[in-house]
N, C-alpha and C. Protein backbone atom coordinates (compact mmCIF):
# COMPACT_ATOMS: atom_id res chain seq x y z
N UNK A 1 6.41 -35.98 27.04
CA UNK A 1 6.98 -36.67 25.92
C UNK A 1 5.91 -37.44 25.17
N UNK A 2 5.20 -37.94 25.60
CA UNK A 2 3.90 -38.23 24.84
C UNK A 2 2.95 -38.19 24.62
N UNK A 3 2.61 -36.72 24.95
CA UNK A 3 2.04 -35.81 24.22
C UNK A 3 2.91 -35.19 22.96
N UNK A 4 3.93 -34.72 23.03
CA UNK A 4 4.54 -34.81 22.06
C UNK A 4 4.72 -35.46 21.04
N UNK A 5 4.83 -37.06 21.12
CA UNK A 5 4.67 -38.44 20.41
C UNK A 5 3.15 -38.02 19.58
N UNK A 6 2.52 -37.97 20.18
CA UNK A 6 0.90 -38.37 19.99
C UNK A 6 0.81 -36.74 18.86
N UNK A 7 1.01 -35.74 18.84
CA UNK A 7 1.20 -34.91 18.11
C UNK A 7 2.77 -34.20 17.57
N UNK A 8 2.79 -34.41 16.38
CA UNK A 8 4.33 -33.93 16.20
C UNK A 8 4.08 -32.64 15.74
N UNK A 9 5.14 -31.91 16.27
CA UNK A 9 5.51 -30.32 15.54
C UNK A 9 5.40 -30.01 14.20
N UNK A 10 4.77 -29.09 13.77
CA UNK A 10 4.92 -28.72 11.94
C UNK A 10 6.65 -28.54 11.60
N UNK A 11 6.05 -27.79 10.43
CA UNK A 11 6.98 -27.60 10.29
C UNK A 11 8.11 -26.44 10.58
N UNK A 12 8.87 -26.04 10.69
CA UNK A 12 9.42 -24.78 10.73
C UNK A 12 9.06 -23.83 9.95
N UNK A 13 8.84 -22.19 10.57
CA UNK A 13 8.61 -21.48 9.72
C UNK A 13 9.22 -21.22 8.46
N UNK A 14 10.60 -21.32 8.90
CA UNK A 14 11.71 -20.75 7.63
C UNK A 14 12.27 -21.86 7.02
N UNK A 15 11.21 -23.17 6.82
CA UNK A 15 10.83 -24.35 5.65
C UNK A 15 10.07 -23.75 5.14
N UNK A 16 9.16 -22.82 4.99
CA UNK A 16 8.23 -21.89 4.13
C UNK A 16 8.56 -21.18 3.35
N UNK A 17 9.83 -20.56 3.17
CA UNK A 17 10.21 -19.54 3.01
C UNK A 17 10.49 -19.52 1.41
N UNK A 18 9.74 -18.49 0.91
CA UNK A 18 10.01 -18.64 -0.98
C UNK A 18 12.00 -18.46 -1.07
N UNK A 19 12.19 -19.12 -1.81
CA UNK A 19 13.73 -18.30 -2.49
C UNK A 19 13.55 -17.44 -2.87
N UNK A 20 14.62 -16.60 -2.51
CA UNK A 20 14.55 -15.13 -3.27
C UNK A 20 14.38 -14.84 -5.15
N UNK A 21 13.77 -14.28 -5.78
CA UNK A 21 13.66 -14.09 -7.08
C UNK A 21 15.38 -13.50 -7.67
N UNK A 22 15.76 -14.58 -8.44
CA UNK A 22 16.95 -13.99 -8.91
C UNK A 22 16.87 -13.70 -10.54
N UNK A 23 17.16 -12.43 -10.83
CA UNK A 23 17.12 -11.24 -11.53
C UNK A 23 18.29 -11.52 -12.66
N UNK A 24 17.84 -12.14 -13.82
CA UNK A 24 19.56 -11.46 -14.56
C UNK A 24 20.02 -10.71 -15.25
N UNK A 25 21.50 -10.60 -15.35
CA UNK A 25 21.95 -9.55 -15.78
C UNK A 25 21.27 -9.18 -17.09
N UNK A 26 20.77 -8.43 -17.75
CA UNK A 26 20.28 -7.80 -18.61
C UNK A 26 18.93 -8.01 -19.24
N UNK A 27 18.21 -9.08 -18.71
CA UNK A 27 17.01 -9.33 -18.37
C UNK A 27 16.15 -8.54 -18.41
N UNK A 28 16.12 -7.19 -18.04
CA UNK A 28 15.29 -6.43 -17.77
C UNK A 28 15.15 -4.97 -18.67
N UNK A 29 16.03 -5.43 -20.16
CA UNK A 29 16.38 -4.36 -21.16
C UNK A 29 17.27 -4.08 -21.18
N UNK A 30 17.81 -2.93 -21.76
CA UNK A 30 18.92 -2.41 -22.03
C UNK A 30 18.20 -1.10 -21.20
N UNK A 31 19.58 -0.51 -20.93
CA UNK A 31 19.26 0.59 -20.23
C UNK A 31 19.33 1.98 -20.24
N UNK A 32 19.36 1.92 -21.81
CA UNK A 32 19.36 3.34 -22.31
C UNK A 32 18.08 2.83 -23.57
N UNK A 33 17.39 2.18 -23.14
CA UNK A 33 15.81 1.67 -24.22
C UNK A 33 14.94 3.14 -23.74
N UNK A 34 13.57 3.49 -24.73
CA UNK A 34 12.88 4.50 -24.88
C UNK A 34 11.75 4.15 -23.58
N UNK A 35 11.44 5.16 -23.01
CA UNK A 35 10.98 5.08 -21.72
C UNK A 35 9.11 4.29 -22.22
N UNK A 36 8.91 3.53 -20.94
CA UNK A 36 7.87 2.65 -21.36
C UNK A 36 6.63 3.33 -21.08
N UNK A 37 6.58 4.96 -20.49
CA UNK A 37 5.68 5.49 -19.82
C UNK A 37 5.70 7.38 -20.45
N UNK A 38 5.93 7.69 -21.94
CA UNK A 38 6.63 8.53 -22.28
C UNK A 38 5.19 9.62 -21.53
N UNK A 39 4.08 9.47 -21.28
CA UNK A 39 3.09 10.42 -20.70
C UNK A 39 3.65 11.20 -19.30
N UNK A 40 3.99 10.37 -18.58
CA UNK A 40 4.53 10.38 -17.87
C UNK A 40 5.76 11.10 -16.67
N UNK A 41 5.44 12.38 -16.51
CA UNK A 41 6.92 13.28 -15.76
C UNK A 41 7.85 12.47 -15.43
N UNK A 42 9.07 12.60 -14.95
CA UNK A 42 10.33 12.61 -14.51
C UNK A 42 10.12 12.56 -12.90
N UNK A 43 9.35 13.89 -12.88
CA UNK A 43 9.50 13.66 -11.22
C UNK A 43 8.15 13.40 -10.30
N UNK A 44 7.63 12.01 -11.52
CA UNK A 44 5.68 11.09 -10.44
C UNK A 44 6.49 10.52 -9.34
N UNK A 45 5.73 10.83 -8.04
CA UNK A 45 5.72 9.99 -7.11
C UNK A 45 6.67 11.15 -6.19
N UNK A 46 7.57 11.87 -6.64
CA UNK A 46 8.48 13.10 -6.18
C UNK A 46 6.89 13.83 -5.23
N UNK A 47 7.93 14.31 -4.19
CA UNK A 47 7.06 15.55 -3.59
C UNK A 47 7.21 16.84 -4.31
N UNK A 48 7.86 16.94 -5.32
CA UNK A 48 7.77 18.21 -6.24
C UNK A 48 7.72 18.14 -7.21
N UNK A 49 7.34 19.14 -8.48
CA UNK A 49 7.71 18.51 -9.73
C UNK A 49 5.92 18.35 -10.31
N UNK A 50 5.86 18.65 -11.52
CA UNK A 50 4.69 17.72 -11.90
C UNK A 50 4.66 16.08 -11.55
N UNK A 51 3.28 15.81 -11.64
CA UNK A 51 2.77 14.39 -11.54
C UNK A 51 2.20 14.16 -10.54
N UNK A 52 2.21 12.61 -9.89
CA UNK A 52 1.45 12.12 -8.46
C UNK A 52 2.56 12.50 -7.56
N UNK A 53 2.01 13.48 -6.58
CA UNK A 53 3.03 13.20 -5.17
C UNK A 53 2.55 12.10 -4.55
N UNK A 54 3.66 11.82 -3.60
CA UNK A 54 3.78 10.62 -2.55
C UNK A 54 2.54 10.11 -2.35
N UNK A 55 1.98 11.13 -1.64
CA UNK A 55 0.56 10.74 -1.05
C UNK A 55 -0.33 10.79 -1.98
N UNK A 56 -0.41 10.60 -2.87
CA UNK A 56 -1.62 10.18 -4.28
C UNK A 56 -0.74 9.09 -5.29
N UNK A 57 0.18 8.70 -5.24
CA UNK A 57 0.68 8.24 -5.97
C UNK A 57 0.38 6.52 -6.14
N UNK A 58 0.28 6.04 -4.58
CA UNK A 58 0.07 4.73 -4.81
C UNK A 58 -1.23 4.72 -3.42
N UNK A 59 -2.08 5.99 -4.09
CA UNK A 59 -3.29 5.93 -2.98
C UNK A 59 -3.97 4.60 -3.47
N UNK A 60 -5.12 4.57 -2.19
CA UNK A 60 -6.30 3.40 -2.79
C UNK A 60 -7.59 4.41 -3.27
N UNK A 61 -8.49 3.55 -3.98
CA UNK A 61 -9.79 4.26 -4.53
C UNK A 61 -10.60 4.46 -3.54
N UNK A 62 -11.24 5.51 -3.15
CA UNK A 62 -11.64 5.72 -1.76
C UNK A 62 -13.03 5.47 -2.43
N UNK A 63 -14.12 5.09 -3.18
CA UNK A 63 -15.18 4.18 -3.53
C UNK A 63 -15.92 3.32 -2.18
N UNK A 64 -15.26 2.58 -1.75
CA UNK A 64 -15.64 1.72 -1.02
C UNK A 64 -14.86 1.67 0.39
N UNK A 65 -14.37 2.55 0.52
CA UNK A 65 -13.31 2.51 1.98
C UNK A 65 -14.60 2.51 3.53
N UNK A 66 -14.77 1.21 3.80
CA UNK A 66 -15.55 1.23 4.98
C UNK A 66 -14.61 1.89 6.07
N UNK A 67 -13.88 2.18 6.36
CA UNK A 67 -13.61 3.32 7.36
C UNK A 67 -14.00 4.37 7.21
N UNK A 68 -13.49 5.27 6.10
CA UNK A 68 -14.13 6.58 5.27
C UNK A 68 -15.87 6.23 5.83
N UNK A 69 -16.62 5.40 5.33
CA UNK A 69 -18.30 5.38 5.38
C UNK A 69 -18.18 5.37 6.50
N UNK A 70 -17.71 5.14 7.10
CA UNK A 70 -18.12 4.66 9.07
C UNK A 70 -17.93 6.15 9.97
N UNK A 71 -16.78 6.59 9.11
CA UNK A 71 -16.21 8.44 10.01
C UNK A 71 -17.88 9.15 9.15
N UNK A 72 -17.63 9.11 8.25
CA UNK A 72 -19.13 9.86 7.24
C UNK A 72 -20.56 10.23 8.46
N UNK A 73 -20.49 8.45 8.58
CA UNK A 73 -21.57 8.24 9.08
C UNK A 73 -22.04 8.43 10.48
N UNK A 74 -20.53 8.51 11.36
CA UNK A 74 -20.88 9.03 12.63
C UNK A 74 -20.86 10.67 12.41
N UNK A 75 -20.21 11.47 11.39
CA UNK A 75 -20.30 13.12 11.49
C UNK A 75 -21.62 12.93 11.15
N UNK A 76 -22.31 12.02 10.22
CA UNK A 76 -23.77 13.07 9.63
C UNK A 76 -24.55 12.52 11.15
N UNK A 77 -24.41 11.48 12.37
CA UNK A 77 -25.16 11.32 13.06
C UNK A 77 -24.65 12.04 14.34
N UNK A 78 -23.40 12.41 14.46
CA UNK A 78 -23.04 13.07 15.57
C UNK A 78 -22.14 14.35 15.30
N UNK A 79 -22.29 14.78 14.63
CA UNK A 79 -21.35 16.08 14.56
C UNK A 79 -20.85 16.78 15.30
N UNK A 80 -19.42 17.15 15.14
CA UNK A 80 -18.32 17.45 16.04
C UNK A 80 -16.92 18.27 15.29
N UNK A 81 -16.45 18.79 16.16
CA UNK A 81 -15.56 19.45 15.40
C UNK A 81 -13.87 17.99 15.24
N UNK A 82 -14.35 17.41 16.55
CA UNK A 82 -13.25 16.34 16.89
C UNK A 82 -13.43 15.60 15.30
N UNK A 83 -14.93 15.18 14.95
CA UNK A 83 -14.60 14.05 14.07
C UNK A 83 -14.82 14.70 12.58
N UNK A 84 -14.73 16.12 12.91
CA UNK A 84 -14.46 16.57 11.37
C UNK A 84 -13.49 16.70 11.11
N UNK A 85 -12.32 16.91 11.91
CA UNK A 85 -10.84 16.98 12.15
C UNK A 85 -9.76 15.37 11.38
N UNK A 86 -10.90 14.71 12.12
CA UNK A 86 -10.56 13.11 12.12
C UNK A 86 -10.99 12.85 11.03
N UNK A 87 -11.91 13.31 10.01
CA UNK A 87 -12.15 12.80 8.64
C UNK A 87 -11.35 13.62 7.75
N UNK A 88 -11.48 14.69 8.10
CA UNK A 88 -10.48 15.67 7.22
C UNK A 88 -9.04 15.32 7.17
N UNK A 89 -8.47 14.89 8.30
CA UNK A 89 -6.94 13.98 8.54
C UNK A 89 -7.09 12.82 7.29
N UNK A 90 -8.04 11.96 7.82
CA UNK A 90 -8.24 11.07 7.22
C UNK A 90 -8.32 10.83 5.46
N UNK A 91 -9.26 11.77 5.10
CA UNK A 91 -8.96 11.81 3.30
C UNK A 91 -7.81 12.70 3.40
N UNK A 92 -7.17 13.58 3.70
CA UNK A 92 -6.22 14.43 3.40
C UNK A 92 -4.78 13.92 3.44
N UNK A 93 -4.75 12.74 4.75
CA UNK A 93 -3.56 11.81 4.17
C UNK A 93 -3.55 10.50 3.46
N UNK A 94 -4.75 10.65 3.34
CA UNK A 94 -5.25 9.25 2.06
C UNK A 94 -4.72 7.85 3.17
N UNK A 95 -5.44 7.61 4.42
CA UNK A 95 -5.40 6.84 4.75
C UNK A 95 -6.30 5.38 4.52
């Protein structure tokens, strides 16, 4: 108990907690307005269809991906069929 005294508890987590964002009704346009993206297919982000599928759609820029450099860098120093497998997985599901 006093240790307790001598340090008190924070606060609760879910005293942190943002309020939810509330949205209103028509706020967000009308909903027969001219599309904001007319370049754009119907079916981006679809696994079929023109545009980005799934897996390119909300990829990252593989530029700087220190995992990517690190698999690179052990195939050009150890080459293997295991970690060509493992890089090829690797960009191919855009991890």
């Amino acid at each position: 108990m006093a240790a307790q005294k001598a340090v008190p508890m924070g606060a609760s987590p879910a005293d942190n907690v943002p309020a939810p964002v509330q949205v209103q009704p028509g706020s967000l346009g009308r909903l027969d307005r001219p599309t904001e993206r007319p370049a754009e297919p119907v079916t981006a982000g679809a696994s079929f269809g023109p545009g980005p599928t799934p897996s390119t759609a909300f990829a990252v820029p593989r530029d700087n991906d220190p995992v990517l450099n690190e698999l690179r860098a052990l195939y050009q120093a150890y080459p293997s069929d295991d970690l060509a497998d493992l890089l090829e997985s690797y960009v191919r599901e855009g991890y």
